[in-house]
Protein backbone atom coordinates (compact mmCIF):
# COMPACT_ATOMS: atom_id res chain seq x y z
CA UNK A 1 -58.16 -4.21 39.05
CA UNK A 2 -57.69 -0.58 38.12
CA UNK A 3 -56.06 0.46 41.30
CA UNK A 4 -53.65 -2.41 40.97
CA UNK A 5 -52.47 -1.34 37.34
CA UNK A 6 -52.76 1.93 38.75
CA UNK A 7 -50.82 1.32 41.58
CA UNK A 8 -48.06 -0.87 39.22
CA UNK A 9 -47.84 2.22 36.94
CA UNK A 10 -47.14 4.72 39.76
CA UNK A 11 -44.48 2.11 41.04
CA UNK A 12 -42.55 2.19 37.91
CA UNK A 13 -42.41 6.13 37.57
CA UNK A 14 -41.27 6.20 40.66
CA UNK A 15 -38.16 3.35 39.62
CA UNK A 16 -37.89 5.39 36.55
CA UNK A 17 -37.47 8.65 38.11
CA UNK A 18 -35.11 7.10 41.13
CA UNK A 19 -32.99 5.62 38.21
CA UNK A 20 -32.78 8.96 36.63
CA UNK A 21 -31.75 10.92 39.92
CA UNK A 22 -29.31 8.11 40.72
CA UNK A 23 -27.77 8.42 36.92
CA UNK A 24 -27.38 12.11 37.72
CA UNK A 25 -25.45 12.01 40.81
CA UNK A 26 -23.22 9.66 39.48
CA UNK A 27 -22.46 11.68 37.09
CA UNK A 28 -21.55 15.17 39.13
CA UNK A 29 -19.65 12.51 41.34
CA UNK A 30 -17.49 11.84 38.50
CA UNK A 31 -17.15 15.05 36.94
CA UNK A 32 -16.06 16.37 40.37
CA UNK A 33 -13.91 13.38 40.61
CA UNK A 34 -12.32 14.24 36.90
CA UNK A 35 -12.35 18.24 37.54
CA UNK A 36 -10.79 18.02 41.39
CA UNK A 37 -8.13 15.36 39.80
CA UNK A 38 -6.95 17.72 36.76
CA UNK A 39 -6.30 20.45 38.84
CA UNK A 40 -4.40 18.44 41.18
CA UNK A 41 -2.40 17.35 38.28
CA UNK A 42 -1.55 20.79 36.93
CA UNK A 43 -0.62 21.78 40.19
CA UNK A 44 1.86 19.40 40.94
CA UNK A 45 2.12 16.56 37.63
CA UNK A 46 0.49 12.48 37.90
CA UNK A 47 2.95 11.34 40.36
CA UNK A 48 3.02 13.75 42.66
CA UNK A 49 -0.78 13.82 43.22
CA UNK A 50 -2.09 10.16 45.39
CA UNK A 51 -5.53 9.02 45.62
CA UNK A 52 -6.02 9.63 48.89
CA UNK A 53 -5.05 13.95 47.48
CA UNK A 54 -8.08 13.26 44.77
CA UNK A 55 -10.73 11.58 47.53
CA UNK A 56 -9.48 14.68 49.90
CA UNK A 57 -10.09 17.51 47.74
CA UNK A 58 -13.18 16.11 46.13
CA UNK A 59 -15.01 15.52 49.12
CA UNK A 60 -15.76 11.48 47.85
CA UNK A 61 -14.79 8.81 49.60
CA UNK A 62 -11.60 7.20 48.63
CA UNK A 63 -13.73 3.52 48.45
CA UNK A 64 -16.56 5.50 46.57
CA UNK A 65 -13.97 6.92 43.79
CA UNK A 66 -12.47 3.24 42.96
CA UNK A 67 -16.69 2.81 42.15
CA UNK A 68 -16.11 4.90 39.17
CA UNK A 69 -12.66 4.53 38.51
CA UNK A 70 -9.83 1.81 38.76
CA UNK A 71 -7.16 4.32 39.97
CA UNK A 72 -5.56 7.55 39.41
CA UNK A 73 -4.07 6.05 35.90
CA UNK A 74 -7.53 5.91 34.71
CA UNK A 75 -8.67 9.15 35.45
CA UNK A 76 -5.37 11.22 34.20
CA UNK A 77 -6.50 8.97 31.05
CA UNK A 78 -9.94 10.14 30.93
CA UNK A 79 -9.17 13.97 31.53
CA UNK A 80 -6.65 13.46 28.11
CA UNK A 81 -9.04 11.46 26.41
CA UNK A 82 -9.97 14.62 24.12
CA UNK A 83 -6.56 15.42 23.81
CA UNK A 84 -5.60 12.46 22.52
CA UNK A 85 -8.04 11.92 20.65
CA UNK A 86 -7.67 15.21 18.96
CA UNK A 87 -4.23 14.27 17.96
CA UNK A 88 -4.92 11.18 16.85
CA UNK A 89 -8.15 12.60 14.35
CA UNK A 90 -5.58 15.25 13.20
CA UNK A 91 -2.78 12.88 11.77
CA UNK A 92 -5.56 11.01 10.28
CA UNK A 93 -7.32 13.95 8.65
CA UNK A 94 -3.80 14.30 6.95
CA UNK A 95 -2.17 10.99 6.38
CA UNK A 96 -5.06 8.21 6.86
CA UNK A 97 -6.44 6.59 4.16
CA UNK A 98 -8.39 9.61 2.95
CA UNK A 99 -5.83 11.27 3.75
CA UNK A 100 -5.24 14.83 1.66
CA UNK A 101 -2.91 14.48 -1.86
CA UNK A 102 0.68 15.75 -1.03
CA UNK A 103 0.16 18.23 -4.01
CA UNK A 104 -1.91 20.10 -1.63
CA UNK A 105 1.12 20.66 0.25
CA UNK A 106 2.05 23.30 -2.00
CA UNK A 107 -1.31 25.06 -1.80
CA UNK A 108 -1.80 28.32 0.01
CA UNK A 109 -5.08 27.22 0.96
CA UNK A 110 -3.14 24.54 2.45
CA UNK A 111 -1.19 26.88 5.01
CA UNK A 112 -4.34 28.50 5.98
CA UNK A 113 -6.39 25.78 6.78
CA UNK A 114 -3.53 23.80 9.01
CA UNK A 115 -2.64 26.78 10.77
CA UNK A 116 -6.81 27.03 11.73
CA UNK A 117 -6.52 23.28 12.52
CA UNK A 118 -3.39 23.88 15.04
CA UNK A 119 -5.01 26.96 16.42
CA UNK A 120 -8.10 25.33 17.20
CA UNK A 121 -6.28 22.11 18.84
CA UNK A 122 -4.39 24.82 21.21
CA UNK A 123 -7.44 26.54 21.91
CA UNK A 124 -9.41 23.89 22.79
CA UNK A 125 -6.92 21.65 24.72
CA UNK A 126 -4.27 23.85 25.71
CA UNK A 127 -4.63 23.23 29.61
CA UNK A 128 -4.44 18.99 29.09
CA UNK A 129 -1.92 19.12 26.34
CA UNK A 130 0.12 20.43 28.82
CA UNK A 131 -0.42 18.11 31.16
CA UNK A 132 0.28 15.30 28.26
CA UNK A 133 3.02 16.95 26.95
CA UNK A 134 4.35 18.38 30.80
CA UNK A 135 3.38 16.37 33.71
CA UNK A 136 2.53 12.83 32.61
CA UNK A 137 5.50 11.73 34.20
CA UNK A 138 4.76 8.05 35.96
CA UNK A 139 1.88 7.99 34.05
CA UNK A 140 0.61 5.33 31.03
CA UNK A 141 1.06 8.32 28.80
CA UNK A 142 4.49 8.80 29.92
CA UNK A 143 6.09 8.02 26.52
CA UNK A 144 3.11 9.59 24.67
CA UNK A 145 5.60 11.26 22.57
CA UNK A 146 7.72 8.55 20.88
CA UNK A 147 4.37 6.60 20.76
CA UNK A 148 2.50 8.82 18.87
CA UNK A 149 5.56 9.82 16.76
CA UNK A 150 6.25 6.16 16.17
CA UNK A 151 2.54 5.38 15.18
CA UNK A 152 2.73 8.93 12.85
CA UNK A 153 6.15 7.27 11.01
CA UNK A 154 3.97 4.03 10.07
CA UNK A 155 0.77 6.32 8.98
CA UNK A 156 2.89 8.58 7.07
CA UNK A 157 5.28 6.17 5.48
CA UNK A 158 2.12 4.26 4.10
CA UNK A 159 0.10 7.76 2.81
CA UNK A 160 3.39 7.87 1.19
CA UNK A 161 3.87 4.82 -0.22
CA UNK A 162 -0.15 5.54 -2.00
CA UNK A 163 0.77 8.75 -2.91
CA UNK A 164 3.51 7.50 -5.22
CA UNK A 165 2.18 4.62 -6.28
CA UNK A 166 -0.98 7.64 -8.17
CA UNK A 167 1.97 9.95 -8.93
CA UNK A 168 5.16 8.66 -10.27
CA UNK A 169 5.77 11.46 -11.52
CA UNK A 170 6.95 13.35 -7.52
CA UNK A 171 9.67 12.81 -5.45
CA UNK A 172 8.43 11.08 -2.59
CA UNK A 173 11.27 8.15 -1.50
CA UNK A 174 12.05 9.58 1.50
CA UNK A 175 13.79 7.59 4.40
CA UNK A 176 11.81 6.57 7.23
CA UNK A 177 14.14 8.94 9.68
CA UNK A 178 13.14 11.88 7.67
CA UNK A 179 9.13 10.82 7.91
CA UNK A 180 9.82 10.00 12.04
CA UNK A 181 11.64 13.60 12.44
CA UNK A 182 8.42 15.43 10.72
CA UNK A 183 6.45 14.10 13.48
CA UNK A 184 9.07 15.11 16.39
CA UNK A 185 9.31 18.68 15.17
CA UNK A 186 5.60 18.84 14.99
CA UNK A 187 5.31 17.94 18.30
CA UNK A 188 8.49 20.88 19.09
CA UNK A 189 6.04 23.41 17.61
CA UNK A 190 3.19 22.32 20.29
CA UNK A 191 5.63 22.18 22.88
CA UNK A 192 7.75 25.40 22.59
CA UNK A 193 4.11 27.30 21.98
CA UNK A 194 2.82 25.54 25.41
CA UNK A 195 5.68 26.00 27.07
CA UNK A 196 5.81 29.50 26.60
CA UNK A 197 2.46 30.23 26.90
CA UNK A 198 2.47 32.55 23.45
CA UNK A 199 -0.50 34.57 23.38
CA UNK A 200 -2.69 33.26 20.22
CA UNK A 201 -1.82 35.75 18.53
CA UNK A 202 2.07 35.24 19.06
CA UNK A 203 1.52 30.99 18.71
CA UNK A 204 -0.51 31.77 15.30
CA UNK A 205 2.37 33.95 13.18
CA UNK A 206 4.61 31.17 14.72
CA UNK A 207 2.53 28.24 13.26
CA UNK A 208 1.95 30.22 10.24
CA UNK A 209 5.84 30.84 9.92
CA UNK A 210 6.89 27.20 10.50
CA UNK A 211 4.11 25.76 7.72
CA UNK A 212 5.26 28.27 5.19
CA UNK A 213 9.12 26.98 5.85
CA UNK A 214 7.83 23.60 5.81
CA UNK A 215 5.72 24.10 2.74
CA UNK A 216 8.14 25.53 1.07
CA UNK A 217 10.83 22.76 1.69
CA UNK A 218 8.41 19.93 0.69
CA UNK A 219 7.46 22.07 -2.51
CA UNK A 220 11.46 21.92 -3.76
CA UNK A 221 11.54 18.19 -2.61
CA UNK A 222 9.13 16.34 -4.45
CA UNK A 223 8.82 18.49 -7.70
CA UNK A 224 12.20 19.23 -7.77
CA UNK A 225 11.45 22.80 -8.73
């Protein structure tokens, strides 16, 4: 009776360990299925790069790839996932329902910690924000753009509407084309940086420059001052 438990108990290490090594090599299949695709797609954008390109330079299968992924659509989504995301966590850092007070808008402190924030974004995701911003062409992201600045207007218009609702006192009936063209020129400030690959250096006076205008502007608006 020993041996058999014995024998059971060797039998399920053995599962256990298979199930391990086949959980690992899935998982370098994909990452080289995710790092072969993104290079493809900075090289030459989503719709110029096919499946058949991905299966090629990865050295999987092109059956084997559709085991991890439902198409090339799905993969240029995963590689942006942290991009996205990224954006997303940003606009709700500032305008979500904890969103910051718009007095702090007039705060140095202000400046120095959204300049950090936009620093940190490039630095981390410069290479797939250009491929959002650049090459998504054909893609589901396509229009990520005038999504995300659509989505922004409707965030912002409601931090707003909050905001003035605790502080009669400030200016804050703006129109919704004004809150919509905040967004767009944010996105101008990623895009000109990006496309001109600015040093950090060079993209951090120009952040810093473009928050102090903005600062600045919203300062006059809503106090009046």
């Amino acid at each position: 009776l020993r041996t058999v438990f014995a024998i059971a108990h060797c039998c399920t290490d053995c599962r256990e360990k298979t199930s391990d090594a086949m959980r690992e090599l899935n998982g370098n299949i994909r990452r080289s299925i995710l790092e072969t695709s993104e290079k493809l797609f900075q090289k030459k954008g989503f719709s110029g790069v096919s499946m058949r390109d991905i299966s090629k330079e990865s050295g999987v299968g092109l059956s084997n790839i559709y085991n991890y992924f439902r198409g090339k659509d799905e993969i240029f989504r995963n590689i942006l996932a942290p991009a996205v995301e990224a954006m997303e966590n940003m606009l709700m850092r500032h305008h979500g329902e904890d969103g910051m007070s718009m007095l702090m808008l007039t705060d140095d402190q202000y400046c120095a910690r959204t300049v950090t924030e936009y620093m940190t974004l490039i630095r981390r995701h410069r290479k797939t924000l250009k491929l959002l911003f650049f090459k998504a062409e054909g893609s589901s992201l396509s229009n990520y753009r005038s999504e995300f600045t659509d989505h922004s207007t409707v965030v912002v218009k409601e931090w707003m509407r909050r905001l003035r609702e605790a502080n009669p006192q400030l200016r804050l009936d703006f129109s919704e084309m004004f809150i919509h063209l905040q967004s767009v020129w944010l996105f101008d400030i990623f895009e000109e940086v990006l496309s001109h690959d600015l040093s950090e250096r060079e993209a951090e006076r120009v952040i810093q420059e473009y928050l102090r205008f903005e600062i600045e502007g919203w300062s006059k608006m809503i106090t009046g001052a």
